[in-house]
N, C-alpha and C. Protein backbone atom coordinates (compact mmCIF):
# COMPACT_ATOMS: atom_id res chain seq x y z
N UNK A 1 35.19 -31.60 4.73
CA UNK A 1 35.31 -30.21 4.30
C UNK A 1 35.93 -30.11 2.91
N UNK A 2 35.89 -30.78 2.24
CA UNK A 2 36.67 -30.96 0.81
C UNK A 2 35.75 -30.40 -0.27
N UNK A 3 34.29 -30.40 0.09
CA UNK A 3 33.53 -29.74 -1.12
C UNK A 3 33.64 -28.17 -0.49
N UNK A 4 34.81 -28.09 0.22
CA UNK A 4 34.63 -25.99 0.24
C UNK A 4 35.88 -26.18 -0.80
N UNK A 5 36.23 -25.17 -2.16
CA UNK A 5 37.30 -25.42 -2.87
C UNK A 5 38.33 -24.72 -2.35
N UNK A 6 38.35 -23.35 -1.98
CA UNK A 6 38.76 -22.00 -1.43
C UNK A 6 39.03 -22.30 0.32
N UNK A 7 40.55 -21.59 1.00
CA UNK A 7 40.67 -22.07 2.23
C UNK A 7 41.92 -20.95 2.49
N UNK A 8 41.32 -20.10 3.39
CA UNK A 8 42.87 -19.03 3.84
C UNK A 8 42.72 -19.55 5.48
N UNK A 9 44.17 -19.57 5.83
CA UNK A 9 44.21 -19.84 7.60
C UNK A 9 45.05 -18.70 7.77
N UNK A 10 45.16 -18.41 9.31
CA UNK A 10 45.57 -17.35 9.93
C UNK A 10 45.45 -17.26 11.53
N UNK A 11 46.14 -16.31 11.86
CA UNK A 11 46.06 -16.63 13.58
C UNK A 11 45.38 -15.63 14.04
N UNK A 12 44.46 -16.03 15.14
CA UNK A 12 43.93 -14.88 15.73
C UNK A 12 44.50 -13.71 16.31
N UNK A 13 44.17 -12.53 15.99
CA UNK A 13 44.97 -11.20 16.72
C UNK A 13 44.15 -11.20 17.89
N UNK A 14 45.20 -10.41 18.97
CA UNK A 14 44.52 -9.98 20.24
C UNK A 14 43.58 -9.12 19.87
N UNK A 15 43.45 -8.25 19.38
CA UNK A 15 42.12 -6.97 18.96
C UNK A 15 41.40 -7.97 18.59
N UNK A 16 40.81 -9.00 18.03
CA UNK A 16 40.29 -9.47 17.60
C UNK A 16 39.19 -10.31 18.79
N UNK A 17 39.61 -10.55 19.72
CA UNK A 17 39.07 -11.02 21.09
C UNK A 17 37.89 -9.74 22.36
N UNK A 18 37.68 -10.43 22.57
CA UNK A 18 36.92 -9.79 24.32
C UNK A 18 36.92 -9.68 25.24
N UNK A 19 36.40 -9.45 26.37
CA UNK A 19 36.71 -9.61 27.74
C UNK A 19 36.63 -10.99 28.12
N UNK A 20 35.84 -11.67 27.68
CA UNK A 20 36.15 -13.18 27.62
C UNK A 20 37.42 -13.91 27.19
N UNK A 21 38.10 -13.10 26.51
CA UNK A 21 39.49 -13.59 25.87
C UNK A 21 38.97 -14.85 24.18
N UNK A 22 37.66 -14.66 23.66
CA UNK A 22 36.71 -15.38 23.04
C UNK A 22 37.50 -14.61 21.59
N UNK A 23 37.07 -15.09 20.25
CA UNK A 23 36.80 -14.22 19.74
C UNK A 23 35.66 -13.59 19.69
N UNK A 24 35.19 -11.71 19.17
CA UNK A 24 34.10 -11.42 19.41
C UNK A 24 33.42 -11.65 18.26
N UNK A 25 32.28 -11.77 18.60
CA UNK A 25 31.20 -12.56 17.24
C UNK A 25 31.47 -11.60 16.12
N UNK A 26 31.27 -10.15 16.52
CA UNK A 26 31.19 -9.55 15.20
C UNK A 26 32.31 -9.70 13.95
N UNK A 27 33.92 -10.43 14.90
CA UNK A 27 34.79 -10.40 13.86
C UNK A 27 34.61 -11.02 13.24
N UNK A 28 33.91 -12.09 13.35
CA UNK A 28 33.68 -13.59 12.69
C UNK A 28 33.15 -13.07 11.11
N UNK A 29 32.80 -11.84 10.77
CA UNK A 29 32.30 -11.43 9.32
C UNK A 29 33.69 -11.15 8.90
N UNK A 30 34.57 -10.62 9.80
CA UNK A 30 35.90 -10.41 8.90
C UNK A 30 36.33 -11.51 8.22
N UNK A 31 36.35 -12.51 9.50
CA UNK A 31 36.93 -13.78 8.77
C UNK A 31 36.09 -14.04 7.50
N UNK A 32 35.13 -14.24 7.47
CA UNK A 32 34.44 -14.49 6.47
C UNK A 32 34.51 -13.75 5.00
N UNK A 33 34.90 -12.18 5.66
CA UNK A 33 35.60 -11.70 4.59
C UNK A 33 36.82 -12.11 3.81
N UNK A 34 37.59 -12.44 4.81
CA UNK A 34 38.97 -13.16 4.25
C UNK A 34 38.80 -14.54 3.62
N UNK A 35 37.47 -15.22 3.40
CA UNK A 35 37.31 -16.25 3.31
C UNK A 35 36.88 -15.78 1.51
N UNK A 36 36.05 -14.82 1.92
CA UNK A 36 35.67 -14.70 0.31
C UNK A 36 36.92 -14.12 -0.63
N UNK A 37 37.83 -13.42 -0.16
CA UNK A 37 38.89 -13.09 -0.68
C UNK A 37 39.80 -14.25 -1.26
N UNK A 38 39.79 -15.13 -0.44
CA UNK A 38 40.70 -16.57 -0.88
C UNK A 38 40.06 -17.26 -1.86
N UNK A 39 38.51 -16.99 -1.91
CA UNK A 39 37.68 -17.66 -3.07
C UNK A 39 38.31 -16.76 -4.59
N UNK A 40 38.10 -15.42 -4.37
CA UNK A 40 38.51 -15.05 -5.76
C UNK A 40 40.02 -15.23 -6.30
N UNK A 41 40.78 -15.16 -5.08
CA UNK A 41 41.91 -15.66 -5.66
C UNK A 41 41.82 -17.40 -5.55
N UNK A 42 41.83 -18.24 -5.48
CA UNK A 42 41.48 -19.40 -5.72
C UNK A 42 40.50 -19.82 -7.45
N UNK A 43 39.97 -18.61 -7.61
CA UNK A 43 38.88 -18.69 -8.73
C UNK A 43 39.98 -18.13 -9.72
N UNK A 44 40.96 -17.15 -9.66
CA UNK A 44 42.49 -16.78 -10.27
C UNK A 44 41.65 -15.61 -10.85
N UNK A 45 41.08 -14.90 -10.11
CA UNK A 45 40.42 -13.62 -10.76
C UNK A 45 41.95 -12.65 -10.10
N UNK A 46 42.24 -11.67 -11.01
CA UNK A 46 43.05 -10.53 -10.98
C UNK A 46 42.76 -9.69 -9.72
N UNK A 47 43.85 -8.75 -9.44
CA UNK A 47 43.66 -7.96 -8.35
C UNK A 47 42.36 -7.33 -9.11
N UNK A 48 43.04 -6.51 -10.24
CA UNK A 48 41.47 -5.77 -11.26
C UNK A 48 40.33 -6.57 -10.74
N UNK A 49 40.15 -7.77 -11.13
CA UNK A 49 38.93 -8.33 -11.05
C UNK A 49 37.96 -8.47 -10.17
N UNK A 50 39.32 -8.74 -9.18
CA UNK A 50 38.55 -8.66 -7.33
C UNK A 50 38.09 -7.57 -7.06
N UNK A 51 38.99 -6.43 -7.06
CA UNK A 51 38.71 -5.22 -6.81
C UNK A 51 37.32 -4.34 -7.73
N UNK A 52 36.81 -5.09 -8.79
CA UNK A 52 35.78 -4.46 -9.93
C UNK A 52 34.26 -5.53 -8.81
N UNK A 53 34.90 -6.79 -8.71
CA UNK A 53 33.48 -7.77 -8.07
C UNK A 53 33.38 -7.57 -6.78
N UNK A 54 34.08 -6.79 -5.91
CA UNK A 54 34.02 -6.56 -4.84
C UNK A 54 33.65 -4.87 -4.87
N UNK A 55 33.23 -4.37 -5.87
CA UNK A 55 33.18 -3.02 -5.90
C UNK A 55 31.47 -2.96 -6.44
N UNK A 56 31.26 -3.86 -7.40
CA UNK A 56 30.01 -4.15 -8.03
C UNK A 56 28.76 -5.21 -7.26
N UNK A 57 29.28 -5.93 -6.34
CA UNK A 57 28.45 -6.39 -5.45
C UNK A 57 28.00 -6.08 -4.11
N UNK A 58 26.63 -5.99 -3.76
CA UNK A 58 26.20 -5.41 -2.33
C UNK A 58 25.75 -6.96 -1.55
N UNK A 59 25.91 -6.59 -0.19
CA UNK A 59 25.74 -8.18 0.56
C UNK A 59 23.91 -7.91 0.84
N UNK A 60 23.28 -9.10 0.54
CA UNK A 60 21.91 -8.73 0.72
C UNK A 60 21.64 -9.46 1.96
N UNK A 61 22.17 -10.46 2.26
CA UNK A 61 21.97 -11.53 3.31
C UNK A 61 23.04 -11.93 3.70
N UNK A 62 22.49 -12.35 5.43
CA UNK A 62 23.92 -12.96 5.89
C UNK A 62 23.01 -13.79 7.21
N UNK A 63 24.10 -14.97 7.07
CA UNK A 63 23.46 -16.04 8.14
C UNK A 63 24.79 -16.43 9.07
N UNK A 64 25.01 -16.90 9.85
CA UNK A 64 25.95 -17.52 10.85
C UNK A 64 25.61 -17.98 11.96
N UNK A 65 25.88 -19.47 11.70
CA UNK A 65 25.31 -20.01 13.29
C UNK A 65 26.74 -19.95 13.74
N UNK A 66 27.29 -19.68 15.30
CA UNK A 66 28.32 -19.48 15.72
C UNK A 66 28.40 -21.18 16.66
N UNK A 67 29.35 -22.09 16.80
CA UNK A 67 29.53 -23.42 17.08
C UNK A 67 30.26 -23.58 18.29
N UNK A 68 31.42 -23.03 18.35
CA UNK A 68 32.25 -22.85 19.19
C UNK A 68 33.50 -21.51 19.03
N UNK A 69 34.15 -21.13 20.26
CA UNK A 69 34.90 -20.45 20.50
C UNK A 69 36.38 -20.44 19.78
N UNK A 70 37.03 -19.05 19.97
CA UNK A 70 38.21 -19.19 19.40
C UNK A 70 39.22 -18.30 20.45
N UNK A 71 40.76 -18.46 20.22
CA UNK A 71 41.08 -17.46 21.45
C UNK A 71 42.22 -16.94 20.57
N UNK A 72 43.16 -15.92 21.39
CA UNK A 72 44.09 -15.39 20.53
C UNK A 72 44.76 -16.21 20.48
N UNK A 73 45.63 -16.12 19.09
CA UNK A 73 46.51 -17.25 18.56
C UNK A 73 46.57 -18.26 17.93
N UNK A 74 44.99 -18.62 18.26
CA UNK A 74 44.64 -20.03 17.59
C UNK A 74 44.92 -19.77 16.17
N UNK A 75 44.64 -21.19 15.88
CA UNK A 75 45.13 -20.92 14.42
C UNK A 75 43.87 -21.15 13.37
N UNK A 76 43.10 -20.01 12.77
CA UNK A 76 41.73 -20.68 12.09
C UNK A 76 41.85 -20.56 10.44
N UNK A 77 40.84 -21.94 10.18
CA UNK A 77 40.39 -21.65 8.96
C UNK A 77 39.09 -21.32 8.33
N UNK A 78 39.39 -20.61 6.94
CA UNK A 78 37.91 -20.19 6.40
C UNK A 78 37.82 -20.86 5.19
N UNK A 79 36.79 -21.84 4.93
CA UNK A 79 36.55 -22.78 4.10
C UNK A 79 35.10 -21.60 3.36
N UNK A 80 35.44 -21.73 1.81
CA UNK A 80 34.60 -21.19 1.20
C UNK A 80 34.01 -21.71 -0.03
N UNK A 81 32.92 -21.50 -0.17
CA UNK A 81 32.41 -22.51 -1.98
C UNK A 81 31.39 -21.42 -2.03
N UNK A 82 30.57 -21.81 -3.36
CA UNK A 82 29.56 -21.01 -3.48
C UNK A 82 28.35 -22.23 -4.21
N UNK A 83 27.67 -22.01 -3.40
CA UNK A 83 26.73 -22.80 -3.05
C UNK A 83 25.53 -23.00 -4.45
N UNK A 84 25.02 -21.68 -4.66
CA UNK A 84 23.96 -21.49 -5.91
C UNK A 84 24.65 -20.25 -6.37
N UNK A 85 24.44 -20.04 -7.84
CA UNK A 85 24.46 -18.75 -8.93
C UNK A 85 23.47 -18.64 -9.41
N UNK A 86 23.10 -17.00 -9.41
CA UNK A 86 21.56 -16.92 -10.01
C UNK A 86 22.68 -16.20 -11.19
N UNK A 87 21.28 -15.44 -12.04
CA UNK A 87 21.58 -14.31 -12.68
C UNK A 87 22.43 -13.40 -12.30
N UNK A 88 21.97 -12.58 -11.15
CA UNK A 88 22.41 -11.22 -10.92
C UNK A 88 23.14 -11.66 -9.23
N UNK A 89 23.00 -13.22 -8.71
CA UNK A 89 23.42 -12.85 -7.75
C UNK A 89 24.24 -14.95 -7.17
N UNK A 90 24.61 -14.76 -5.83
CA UNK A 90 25.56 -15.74 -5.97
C UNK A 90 25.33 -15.82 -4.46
N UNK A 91 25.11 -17.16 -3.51
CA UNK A 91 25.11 -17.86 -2.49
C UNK A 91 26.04 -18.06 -1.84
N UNK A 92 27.39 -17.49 -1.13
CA UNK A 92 28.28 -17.75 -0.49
C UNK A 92 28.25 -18.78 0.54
N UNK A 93 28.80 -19.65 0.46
CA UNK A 93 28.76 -20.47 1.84
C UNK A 93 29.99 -20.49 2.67
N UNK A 94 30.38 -20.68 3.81
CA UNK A 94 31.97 -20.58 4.77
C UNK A 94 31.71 -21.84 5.93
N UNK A 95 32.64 -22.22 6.19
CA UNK A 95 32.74 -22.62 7.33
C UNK A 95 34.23 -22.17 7.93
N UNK A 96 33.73 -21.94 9.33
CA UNK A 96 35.12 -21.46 10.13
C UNK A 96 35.81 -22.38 11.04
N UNK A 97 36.92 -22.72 11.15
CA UNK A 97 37.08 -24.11 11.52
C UNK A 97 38.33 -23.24 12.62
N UNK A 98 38.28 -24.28 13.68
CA UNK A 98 39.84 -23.60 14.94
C UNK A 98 40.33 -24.72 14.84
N UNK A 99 41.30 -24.65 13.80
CA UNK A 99 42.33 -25.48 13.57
C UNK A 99 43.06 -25.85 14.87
N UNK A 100 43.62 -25.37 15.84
CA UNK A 100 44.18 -25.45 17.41
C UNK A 100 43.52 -26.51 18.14
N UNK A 101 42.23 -26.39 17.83
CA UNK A 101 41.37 -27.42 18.58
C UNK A 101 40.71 -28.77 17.77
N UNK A 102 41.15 -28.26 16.82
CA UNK A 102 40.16 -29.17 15.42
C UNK A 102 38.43 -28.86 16.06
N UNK A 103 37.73 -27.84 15.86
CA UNK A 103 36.67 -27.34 15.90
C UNK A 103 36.13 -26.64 15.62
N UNK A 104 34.85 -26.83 14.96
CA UNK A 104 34.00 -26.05 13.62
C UNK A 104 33.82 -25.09 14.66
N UNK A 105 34.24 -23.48 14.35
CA UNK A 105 33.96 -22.79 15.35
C UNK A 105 32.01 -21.96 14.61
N UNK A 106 32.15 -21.88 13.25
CA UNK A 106 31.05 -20.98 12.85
C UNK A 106 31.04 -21.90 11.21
N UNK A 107 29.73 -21.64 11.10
CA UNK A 107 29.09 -21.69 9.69
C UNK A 107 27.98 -21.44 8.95
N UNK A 108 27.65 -20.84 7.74
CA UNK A 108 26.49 -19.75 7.43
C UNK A 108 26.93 -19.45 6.36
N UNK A 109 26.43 -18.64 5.78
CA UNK A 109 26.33 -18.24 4.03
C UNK A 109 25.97 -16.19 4.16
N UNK A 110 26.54 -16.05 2.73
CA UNK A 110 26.54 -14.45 2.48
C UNK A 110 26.22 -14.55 1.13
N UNK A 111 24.66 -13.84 0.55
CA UNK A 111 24.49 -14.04 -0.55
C UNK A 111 24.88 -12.09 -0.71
N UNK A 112 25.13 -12.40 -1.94
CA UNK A 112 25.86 -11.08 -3.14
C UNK A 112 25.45 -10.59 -3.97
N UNK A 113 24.43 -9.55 -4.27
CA UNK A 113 23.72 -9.65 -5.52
C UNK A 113 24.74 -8.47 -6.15
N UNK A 114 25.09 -8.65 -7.54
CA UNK A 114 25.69 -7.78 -8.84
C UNK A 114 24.80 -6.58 -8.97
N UNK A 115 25.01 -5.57 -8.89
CA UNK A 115 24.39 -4.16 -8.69
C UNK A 115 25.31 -3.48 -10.30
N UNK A 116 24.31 -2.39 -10.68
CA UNK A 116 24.81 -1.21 -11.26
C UNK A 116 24.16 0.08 -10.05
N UNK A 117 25.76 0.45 -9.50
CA UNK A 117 25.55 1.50 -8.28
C UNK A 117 24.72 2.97 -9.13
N UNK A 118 24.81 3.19 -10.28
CA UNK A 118 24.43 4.08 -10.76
C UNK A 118 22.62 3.89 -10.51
N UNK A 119 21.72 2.92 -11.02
CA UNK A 119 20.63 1.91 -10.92
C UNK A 119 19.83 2.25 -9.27
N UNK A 120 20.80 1.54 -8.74
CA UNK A 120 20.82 0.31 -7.53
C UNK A 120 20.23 -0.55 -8.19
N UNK A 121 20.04 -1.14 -9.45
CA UNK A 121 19.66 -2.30 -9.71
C UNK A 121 20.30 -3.41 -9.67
N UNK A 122 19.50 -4.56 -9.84
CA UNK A 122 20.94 -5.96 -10.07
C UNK A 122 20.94 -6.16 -11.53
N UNK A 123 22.30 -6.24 -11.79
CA UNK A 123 22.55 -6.60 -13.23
C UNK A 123 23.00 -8.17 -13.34
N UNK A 124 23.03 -8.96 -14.01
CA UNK A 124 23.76 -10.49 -14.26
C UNK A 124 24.99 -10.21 -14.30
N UNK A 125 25.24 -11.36 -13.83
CA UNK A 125 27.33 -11.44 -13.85
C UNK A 125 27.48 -11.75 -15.46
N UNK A 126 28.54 -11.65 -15.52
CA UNK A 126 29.21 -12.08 -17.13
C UNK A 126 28.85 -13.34 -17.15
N UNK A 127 28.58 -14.25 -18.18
CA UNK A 127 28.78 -15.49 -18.44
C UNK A 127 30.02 -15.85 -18.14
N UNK A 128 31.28 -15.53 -18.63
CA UNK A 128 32.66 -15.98 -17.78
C UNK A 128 32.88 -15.74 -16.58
N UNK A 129 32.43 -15.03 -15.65
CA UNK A 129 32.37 -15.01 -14.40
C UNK A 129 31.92 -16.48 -13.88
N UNK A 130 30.55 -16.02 -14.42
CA UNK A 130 29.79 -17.85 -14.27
C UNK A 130 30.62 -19.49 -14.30
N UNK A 131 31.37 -18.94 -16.03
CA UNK A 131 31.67 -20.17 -15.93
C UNK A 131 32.89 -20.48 -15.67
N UNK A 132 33.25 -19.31 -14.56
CA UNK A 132 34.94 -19.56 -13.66
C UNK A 132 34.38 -20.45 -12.87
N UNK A 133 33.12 -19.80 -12.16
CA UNK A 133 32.69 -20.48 -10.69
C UNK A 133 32.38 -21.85 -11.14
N UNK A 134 31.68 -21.79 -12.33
CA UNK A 134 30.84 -23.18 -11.98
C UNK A 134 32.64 -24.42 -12.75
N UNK A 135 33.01 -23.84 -13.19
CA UNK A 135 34.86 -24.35 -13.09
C UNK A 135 35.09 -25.63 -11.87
N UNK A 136 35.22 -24.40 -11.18
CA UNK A 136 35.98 -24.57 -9.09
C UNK A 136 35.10 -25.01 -8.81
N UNK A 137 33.61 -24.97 -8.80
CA UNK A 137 32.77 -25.91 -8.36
C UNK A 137 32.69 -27.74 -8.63
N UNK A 138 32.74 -27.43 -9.63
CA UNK A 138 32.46 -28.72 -10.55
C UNK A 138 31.38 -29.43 -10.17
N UNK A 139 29.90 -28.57 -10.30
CA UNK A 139 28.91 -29.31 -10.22
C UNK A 139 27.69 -28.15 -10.38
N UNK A 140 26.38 -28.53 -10.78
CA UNK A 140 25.45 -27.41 -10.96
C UNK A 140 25.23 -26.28 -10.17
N UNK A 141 25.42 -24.98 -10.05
CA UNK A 141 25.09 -24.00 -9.43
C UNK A 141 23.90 -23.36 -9.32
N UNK A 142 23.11 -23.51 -11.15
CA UNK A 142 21.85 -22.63 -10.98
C UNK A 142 20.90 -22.80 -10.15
N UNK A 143 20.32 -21.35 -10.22
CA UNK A 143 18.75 -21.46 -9.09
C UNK A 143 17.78 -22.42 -9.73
C-alpha cells in the first residue's frame, strides 16, 4: 500500500453501522470522502484551496468493490493516490483498509471532472494544480 501517498485513519462511529452491527455500505463514500480530504491536505493545498477544488469539481463516476466488513470501533484506513490526470478531470483511487483486523475492507476509484458551475462545462485544472499532483505522485499521470 505504499504507492497510495495520502492516508487518514479513524474509528468507526456507532451511526455509522447496521442492524448487522457491519458498517453500512453507503458510509463507505464518506470514508472515501475523508480519504480525498487527506489527499489535499497531504498535496498542502490551503483550506482556500480545498474549499475552491472541492467547490469546482462534480463526481462523474464512482466504483467500489466492497472486500470485507467493518464494526464499530475498529480502527480504519483510507489510502488515497490519484491514479490518471486529464485536462479537465482527475481519477481518484482509495483503498479502505480495517486496520483492527489487518483487512482490505473496500477498494474503487472516484473520477472528478473541473466544472465552471456557471457553464456546467469542464474547464482544465491549472497547470500548478497539475504539477502539485504529479509532485506526490512521482510518476506519469496523463491520459
Amino acid at each position: 500500500m505504499s504507492d497510495y501517498p495520502a492516508s487518514t485513519t479513524f474509528r468507526v462511529e456507532y451511526g455509522e453501522t447496521d442492524g448487522q452491527g457491519r458498517v453500512f455500505y453507503a458510509n463507505s463514500w464518506r470514508f472515501v470522502d475523508r480519504g480525498r480530504f487527506a489527499y489535499w491536505v497531504r498535496l498542502g493545498l490551503s483550506e482556500e484551496e480545498i474549499r475552491h477544488i472541492e467547490h469546482d469539481t462534480v463526481i462523474a463516476e464512482v466504483h467500489c468493490g466492497y472486500r470485507a466488513p467493518a464494526r464499530f470501533y475498529d480502527a480504519v484506513s483510507v489510502r488515497t493516490r490519484v491514479a490518471r490526470l486529464g485536462r479537465s478531470s482527475l481519477r481518484m483511487e482509495f483503498a479502505i483498509v480495517n486496520d483492527s483486523t489487518d483487512t482490505l475492507m473496500a477498494e474503487g476509484y472516484v473520477i472528478l471532472v473541473n466544472v465552471d458551475l456557471g457553464t456546467n462545462r469542464a474547464v482544465p485544472f491549472t497547470p500548478e494544480f497539475k504539477a502539485k499532483i504529479q509532485g506526490l505522485e512521482c510518476r506519469p499521470l496523463d491520459d
